[in-house]
C-alpha atoms as a PDB file:
ATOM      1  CA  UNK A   1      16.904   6.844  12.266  1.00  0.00           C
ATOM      2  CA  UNK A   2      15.467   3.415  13.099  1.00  0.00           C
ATOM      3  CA  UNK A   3      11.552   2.459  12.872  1.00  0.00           C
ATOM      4  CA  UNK A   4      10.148  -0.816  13.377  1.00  0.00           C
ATOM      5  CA  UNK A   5      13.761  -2.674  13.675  1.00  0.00           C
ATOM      6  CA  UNK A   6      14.392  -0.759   9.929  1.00  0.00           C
ATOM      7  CA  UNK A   7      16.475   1.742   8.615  1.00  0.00           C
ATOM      8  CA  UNK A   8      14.893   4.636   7.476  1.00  0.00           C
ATOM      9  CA  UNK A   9      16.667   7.370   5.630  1.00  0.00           C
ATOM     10  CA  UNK A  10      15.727  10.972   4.870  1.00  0.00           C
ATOM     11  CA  UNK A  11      14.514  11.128   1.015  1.00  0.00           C
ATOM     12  CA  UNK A  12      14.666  15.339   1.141  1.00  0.00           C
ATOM     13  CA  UNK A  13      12.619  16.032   3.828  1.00  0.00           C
ATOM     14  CA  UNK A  14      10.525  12.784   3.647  1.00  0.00           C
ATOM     15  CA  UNK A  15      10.309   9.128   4.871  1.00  0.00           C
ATOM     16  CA  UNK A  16      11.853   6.717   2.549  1.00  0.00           C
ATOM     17  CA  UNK A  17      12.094   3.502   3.673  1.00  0.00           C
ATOM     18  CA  UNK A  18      14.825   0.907   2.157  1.00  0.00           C
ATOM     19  CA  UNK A  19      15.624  -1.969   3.699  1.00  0.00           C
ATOM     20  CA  UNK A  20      18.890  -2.976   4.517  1.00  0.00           C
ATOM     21  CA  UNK A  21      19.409  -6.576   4.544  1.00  0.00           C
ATOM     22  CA  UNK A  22      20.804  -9.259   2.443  1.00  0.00           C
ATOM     23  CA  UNK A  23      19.481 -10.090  -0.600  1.00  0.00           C
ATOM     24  CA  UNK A  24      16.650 -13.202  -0.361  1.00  0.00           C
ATOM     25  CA  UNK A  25      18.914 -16.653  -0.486  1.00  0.00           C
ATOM     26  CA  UNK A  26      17.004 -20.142  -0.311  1.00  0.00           C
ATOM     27  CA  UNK A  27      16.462 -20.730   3.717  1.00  0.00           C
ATOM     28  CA  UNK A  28      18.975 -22.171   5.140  1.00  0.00           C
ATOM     29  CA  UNK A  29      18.073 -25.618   7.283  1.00  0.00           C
ATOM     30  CA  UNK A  30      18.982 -25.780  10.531  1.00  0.00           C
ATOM     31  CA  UNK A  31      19.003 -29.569  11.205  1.00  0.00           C
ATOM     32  CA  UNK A  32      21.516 -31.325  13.226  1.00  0.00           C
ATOM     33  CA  UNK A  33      23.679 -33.612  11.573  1.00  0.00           C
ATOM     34  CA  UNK A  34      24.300 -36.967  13.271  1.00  0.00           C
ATOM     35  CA  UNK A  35      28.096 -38.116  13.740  1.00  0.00           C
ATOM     36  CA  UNK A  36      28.264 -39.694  10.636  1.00  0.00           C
ATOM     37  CA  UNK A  37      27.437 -36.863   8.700  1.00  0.00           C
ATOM     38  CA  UNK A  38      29.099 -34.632  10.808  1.00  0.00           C
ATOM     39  CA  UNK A  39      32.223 -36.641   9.970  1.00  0.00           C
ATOM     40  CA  UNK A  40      32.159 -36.531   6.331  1.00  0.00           C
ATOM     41  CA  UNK A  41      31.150 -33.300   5.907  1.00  0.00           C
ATOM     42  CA  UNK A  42      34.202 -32.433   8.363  1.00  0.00           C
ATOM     43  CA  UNK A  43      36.373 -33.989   5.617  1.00  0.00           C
ATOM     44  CA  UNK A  44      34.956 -31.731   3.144  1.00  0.00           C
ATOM     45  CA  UNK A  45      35.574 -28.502   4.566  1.00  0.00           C
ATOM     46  CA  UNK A  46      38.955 -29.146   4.795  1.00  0.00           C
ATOM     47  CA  UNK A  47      39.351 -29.836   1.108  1.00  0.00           C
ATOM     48  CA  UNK A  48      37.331 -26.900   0.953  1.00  0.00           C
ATOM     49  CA  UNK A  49      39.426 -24.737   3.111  1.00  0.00           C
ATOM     50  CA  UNK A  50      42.896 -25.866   1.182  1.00  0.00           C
ATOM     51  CA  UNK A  51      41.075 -24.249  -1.990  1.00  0.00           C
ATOM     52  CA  UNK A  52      42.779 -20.875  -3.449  1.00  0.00           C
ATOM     53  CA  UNK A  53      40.942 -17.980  -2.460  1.00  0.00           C
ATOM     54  CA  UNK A  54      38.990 -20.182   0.723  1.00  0.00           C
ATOM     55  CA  UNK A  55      42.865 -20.475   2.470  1.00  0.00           C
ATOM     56  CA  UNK A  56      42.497 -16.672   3.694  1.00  0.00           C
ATOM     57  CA  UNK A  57      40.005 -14.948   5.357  1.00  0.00           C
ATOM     58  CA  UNK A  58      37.010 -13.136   2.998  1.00  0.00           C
ATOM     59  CA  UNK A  59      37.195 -10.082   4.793  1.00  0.00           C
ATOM     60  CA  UNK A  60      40.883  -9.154   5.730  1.00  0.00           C
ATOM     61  CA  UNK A  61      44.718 -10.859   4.862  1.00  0.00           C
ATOM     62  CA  UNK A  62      44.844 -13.177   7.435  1.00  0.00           C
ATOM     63  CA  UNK A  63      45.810 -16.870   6.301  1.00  0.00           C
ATOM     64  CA  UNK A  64      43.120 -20.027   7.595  1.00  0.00           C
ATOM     65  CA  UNK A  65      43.365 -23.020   8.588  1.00  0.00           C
ATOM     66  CA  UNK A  66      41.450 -25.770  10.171  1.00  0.00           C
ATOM     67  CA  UNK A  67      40.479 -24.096  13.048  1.00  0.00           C
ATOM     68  CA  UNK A  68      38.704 -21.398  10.587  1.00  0.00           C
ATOM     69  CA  UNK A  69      34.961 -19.895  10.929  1.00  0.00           C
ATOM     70  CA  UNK A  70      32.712 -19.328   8.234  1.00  0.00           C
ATOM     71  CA  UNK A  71      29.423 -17.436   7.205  1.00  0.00           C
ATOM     72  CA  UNK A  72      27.324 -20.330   6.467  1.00  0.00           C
ATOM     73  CA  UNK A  73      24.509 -18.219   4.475  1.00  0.00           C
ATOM     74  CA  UNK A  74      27.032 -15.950   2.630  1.00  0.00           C
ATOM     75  CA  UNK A  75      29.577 -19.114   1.670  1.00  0.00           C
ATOM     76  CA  UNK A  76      32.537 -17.150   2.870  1.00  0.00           C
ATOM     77  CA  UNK A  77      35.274 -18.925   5.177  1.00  0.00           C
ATOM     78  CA  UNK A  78      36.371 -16.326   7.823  1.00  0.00           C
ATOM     79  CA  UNK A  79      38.941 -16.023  10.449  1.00  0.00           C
ATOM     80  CA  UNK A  80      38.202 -15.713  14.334  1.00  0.00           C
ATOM     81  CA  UNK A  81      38.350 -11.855  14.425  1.00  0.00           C
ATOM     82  CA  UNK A  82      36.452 -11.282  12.238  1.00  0.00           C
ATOM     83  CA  UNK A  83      33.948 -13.771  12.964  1.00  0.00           C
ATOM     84  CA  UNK A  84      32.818 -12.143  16.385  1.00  0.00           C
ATOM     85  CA  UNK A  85      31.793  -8.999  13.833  1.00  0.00           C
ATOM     86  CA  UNK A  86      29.902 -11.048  11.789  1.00  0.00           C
ATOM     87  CA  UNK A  87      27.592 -12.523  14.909  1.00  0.00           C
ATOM     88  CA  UNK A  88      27.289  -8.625  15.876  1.00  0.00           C
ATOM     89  CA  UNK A  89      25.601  -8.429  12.215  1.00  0.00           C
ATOM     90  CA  UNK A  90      22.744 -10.818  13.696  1.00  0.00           C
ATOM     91  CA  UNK A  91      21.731 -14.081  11.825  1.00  0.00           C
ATOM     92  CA  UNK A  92      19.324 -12.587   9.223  1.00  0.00           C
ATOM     93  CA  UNK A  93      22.688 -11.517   7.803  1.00  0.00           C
ATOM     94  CA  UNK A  94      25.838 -13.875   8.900  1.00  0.00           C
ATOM     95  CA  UNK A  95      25.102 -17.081  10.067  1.00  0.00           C
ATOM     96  CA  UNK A  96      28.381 -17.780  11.696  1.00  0.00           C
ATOM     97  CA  UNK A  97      29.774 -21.433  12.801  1.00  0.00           C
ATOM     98  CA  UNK A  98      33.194 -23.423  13.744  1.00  0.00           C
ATOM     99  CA  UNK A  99      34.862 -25.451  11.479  1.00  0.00           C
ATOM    100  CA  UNK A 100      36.033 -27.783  14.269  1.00  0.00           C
ATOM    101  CA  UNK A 101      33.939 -26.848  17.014  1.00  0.00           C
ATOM    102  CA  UNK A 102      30.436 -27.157  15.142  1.00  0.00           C
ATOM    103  CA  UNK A 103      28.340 -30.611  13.716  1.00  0.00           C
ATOM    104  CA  UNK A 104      27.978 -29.446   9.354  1.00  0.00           C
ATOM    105  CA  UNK A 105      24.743 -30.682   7.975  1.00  0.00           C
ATOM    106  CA  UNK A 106      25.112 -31.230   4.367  1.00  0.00           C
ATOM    107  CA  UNK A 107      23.141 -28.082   3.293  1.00  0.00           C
ATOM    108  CA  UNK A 108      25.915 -25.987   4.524  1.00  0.00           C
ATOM    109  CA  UNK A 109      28.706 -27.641   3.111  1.00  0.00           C
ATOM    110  CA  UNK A 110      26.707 -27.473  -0.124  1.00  0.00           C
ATOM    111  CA  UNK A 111      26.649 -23.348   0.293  1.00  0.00           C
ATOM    112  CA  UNK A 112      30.078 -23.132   1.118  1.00  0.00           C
ATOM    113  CA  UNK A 113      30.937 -25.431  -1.951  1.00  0.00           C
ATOM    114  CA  UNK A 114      28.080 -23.413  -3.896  1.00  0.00           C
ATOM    115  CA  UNK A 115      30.305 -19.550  -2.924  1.00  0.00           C
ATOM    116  CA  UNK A 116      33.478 -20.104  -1.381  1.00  0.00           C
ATOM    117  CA  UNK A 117      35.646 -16.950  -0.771  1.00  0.00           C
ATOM    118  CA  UNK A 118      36.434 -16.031  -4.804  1.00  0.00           C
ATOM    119  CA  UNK A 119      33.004 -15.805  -5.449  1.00  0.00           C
ATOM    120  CA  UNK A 120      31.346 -14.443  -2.654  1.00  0.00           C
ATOM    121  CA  UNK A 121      34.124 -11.735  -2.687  1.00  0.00           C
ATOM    122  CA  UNK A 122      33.201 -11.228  -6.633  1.00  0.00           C
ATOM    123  CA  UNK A 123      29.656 -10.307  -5.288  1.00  0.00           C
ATOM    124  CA  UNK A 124      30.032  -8.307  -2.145  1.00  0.00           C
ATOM    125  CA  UNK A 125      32.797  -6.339  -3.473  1.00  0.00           C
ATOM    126  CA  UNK A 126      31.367  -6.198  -7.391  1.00  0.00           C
ATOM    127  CA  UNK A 127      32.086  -1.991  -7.284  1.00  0.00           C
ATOM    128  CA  UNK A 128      34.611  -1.512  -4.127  1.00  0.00           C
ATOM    129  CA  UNK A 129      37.151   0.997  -5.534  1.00  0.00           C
ATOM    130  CA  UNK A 130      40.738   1.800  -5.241  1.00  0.00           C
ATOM    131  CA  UNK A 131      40.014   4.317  -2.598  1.00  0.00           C
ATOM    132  CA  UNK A 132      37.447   2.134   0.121  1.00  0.00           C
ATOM    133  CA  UNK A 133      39.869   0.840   2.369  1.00  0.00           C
ATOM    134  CA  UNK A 134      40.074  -2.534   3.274  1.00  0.00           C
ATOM    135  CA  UNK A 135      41.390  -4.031   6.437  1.00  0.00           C
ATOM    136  CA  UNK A 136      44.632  -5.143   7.688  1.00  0.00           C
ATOM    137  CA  UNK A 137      46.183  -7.832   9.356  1.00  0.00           C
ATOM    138  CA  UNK A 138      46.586  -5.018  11.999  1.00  0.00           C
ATOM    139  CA  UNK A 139      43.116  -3.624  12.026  1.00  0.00           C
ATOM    140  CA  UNK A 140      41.763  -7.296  12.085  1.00  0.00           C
ATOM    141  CA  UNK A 141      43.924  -8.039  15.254  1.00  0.00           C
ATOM    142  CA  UNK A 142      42.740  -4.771  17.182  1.00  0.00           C
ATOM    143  CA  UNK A 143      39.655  -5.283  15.805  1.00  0.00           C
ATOM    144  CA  UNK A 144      38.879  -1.586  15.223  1.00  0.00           C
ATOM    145  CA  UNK A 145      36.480   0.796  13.513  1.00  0.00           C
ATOM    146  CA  UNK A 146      38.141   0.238  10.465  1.00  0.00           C
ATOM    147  CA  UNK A 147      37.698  -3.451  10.855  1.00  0.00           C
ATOM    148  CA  UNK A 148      34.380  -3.125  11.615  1.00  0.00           C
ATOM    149  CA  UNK A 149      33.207  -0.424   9.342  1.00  0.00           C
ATOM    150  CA  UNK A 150      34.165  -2.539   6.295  1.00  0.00           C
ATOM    151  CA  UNK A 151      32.446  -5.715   7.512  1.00  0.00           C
ATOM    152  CA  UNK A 152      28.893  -3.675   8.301  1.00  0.00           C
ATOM    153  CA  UNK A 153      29.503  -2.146   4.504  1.00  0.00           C
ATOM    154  CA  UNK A 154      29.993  -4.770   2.973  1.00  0.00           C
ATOM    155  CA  UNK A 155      27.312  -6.929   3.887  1.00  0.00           C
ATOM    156  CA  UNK A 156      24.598  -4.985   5.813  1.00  0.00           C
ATOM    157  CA  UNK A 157      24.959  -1.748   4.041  1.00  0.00           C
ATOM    158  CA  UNK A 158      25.600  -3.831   0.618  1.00  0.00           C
ATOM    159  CA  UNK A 159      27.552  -0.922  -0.282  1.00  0.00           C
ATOM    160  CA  UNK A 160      29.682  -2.548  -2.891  1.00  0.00           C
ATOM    161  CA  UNK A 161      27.448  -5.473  -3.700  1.00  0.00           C
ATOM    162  CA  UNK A 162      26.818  -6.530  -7.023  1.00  0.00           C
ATOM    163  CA  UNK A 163      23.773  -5.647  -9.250  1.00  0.00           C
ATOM    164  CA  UNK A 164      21.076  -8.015  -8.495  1.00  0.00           C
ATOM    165  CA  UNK A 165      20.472 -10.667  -6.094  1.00  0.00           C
ATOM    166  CA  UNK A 166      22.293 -13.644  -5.428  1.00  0.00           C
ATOM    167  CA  UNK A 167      20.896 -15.843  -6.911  1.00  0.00           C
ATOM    168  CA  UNK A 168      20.836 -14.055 -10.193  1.00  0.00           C
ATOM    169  CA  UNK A 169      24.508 -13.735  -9.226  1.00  0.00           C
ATOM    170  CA  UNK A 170      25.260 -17.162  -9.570  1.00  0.00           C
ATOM    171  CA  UNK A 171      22.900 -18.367 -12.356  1.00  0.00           C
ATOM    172  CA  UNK A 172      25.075 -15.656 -14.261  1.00  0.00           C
ATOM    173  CA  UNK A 173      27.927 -18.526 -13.745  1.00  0.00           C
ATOM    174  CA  UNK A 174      29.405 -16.108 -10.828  1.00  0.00           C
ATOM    175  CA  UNK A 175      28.764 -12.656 -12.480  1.00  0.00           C
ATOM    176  CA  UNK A 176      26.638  -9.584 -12.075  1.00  0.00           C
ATOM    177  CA  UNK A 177      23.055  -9.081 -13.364  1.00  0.00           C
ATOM    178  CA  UNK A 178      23.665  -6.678 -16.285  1.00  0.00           C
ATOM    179  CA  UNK A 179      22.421  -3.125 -14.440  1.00  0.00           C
ATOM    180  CA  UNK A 180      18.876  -1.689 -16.034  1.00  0.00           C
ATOM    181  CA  UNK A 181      19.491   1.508 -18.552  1.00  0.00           C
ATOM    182  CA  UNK A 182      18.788   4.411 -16.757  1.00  0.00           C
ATOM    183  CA  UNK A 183      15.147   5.826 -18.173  1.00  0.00           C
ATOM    184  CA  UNK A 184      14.786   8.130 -21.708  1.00  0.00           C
ATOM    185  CA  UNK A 185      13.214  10.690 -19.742  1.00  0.00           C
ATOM    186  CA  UNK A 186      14.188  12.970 -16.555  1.00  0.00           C
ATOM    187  CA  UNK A 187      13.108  12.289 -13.288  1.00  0.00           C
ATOM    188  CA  UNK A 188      10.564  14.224 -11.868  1.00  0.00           C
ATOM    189  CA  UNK A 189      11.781  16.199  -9.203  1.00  0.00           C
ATOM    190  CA  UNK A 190      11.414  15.632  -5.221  1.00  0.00           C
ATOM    191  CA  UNK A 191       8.413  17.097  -3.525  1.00  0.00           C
ATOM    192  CA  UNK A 192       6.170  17.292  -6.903  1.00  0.00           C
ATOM    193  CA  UNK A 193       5.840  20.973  -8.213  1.00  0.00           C
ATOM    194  CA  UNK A 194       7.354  23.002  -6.002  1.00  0.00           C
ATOM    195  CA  UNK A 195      10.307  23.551  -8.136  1.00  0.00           C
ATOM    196  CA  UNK A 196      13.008  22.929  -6.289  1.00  0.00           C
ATOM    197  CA  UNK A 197      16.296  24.041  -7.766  1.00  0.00           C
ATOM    198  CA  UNK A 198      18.246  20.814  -9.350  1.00  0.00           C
ATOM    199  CA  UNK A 199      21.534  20.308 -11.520  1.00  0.00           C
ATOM    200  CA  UNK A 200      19.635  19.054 -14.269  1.00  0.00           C
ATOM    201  CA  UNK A 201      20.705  15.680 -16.430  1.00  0.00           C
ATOM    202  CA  UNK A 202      24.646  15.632 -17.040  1.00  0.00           C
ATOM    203  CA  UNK A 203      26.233  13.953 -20.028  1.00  0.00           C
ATOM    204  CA  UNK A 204      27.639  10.952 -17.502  1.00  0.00           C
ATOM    205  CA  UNK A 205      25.519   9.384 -14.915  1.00  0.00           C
ATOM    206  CA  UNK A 206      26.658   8.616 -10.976  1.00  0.00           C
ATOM    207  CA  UNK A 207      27.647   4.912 -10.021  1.00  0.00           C
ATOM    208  CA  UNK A 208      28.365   3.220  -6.839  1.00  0.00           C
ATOM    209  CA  UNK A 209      31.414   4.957  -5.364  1.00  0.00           C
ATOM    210  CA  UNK A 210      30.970   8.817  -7.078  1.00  0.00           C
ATOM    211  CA  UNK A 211      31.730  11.834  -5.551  1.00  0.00           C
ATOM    212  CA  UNK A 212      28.836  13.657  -6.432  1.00  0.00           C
ATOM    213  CA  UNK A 213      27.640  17.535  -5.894  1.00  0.00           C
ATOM    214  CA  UNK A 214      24.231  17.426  -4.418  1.00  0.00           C
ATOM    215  CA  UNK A 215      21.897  20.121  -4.149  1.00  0.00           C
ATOM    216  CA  UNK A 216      19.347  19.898  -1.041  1.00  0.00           C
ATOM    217  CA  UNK A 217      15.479  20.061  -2.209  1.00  0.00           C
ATOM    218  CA  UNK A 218      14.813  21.684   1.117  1.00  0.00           C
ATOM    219  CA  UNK A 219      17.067  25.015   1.142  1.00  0.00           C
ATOM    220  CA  UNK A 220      19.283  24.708  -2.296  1.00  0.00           C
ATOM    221  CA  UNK A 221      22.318  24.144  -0.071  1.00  0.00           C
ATOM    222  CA  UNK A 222      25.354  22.370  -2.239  1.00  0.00           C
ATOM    223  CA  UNK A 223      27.108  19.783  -1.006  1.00  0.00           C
ATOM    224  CA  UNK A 224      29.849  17.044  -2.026  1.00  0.00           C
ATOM    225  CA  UNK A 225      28.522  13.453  -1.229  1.00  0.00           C
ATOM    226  CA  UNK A 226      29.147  10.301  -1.949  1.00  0.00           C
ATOM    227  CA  UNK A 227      26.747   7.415  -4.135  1.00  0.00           C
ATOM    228  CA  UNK A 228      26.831   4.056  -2.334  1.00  0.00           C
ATOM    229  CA  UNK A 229      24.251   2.753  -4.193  1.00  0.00           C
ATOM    230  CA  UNK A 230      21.879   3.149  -7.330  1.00  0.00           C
ATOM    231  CA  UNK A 231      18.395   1.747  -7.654  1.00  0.00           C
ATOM    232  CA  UNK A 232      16.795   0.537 -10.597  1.00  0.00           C
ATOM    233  CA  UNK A 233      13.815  -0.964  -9.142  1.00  0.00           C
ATOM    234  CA  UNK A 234      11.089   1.374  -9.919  1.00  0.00           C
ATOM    235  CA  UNK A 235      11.663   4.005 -12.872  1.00  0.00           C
ATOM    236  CA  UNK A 236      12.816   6.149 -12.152  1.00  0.00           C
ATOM    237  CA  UNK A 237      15.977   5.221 -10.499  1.00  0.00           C
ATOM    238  CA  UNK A 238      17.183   6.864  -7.213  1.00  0.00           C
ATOM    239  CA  UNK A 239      20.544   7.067  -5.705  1.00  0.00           C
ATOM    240  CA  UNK A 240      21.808   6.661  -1.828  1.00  0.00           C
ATOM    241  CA  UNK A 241      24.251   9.138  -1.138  1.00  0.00           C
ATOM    242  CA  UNK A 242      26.262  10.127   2.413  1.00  0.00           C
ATOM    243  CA  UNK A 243      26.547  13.134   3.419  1.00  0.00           C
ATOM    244  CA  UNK A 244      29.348  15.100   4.662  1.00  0.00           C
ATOM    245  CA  UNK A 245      28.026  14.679   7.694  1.00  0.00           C
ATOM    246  CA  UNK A 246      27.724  10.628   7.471  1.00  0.00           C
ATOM    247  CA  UNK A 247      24.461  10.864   7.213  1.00  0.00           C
ATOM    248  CA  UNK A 248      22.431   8.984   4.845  1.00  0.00           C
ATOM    249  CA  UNK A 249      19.720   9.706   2.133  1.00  0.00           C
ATOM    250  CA  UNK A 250      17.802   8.951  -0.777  1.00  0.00           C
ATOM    251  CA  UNK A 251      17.562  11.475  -3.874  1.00  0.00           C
ATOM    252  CA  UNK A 252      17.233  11.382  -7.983  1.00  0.00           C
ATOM    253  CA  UNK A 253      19.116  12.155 -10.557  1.00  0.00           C
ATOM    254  CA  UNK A 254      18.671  15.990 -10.813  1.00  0.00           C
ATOM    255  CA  UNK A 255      19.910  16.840  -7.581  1.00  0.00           C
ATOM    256  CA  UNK A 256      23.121  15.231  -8.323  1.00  0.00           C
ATOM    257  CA  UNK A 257      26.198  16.257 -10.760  1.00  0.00           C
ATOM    258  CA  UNK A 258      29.613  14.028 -10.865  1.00  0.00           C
ATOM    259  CA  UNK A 259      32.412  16.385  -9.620  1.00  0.00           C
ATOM    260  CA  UNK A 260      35.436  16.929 -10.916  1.00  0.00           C
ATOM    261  CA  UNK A 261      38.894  16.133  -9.588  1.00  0.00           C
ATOM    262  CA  UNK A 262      39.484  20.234  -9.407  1.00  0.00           C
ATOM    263  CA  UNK A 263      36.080  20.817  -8.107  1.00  0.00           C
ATOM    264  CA  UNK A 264      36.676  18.285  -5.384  1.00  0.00           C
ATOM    265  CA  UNK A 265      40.371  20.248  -4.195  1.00  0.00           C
ATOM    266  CA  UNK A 266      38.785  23.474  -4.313  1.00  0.00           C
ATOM    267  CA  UNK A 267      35.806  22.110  -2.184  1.00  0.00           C
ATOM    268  CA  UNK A 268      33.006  23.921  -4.468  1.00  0.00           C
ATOM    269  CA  UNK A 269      31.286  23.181  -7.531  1.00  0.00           C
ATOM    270  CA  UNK A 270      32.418  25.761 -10.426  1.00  0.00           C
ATOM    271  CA  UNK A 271      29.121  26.082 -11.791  1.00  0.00           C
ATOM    272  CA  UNK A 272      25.709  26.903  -9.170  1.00  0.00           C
ATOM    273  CA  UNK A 273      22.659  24.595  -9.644  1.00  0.00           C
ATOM    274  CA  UNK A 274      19.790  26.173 -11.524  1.00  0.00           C
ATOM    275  CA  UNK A 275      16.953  28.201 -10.656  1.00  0.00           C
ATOM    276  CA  UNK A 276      13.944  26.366  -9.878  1.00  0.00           C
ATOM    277  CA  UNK A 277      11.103  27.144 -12.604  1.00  0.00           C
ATOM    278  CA  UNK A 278       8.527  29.462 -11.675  1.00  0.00           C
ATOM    279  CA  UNK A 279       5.241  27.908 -10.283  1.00  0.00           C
ATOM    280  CA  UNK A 280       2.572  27.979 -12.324  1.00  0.00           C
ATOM    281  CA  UNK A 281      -0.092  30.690 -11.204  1.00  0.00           C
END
């Protein structure tokens, strides 16, 4: 569902709203460099573009050169596939210019000096796991959904981002903001009091990535989902999940239980969730 140009998912029934967009970077000036600065800074980015890491393409395997494109805001150098996805992400998110074909103010060599490929790739894929595919050369070329499902993940979905902004990201000298401890005490649950049923707080807690049994607030229906995201910002924490269905939605800890690899072949969890308390009278 979309409201107001947002994202808004379902949070069991109600209206949660979370926005979706990149993490708050200085503003990025927009100036016009004359020739001369456009010259030097030319000479830059192709030192820049010879570095390891910056000499293929942050988002898929193929190899740059100086004809390459590059995500001013997010520092990454890009090739020219998957450039034309990154302009489909609008400018609040990619910024996208030409090596050869655009004038470089200083600010932006500065950003892409600042990030370049290693790091920005250390941020945006902080908790990608051996299972996400990534593209390839292939799926670049034909630019399919494949192509273009990682690329909206990865930075407008911030699915694998790293904890904490960045700029916290790089005042860490290139490493993640240490996540928050998840709270003493349990969650209360979703709706407030009407005792919905819930798996209750299990010995290891869901990260970015888990396959997760979920049990809906609305009708107790169980089902296997995945966490793309925790969020520490207001104790306590809650937890984006997809449905089977694709679907998005917010929830809390209670309603979720990490499943096991036999759970997940047999396609059902081995224990039920429990009963919800009785209400008071």
């Amino acid at each position: 569902l979309r409201a107001s140009g947002r994202r808004v998912c379902t949070y069991d029934g109600l209206l949660a709203q979370k926005p979706r967009t990149m993490s708050q970077m200085p503003s990025m000036s927009n100036y016009k460099a004359d020739a001369k600065e456009a010259d030097r800074n030319r000479k830059r980015l192709m030192a820049l573009i010879k570095r390891p890491g910056n000499n293929r393409c942050a988002d898929c395997p193929a190899r740059l050169a100086q004809n390459a494109w590059a995500s001013v805001n997010l520092g990454s150098f890009i090739c020219f596939q998957c450039s034309g996805i990154h302009r489909n992400l609008g400018v609040h998110i990619s910024k996208v210019r030409s090596l050869n074909l655009d004038s470089w103010n200083d600010d932006w060599v500065a950003q892409m000096e600042r990030w370049g490929n290693t790091k920005a790739t250390a941020y945006w894929e902080a908790n990608i796991g051996p299972n996400d595919r990534k593209p390839t050369l292939e799926d670049s070329n034909a630019q399919n959904h494949v192509h273009k499902a990682f690329i909206r993940d990865k930075y407008e979905n911030k699915r694998w981002a790293a904890n904490g902004s960045q700029e916290e990201f790089l005042a860490n000298g290139g490493g993640p903001a240490p996540a928050a401890p998840p709270p003493a005490e349990a969650a209360p649950a979703e709706g407030g009091g009407g005792g919905a049923a819930h798996f209750g707080l299990a010995e290891s807690d869901p990260v970015s990535g888990t396959r997760c049994w979920y049990v809906d607030g609305r009708d107790g229906s169980t089902h296997l989902v995945t966490v793309l995201k925790v969020y520490y910002d207001d104790p306590p924490p809650y937890y984006s999940i997809r449905m089977p269905n694709g679907t998005e939605r917010n929830t809390v800890r209670e309603k979720l239980r990490v499943a096991t690899a036999e759970e997940i072949a047999q396609g059902a969890p081995s224990a039920p969730p429990a009963a919800p308390p009785p209400t008071p009278p």
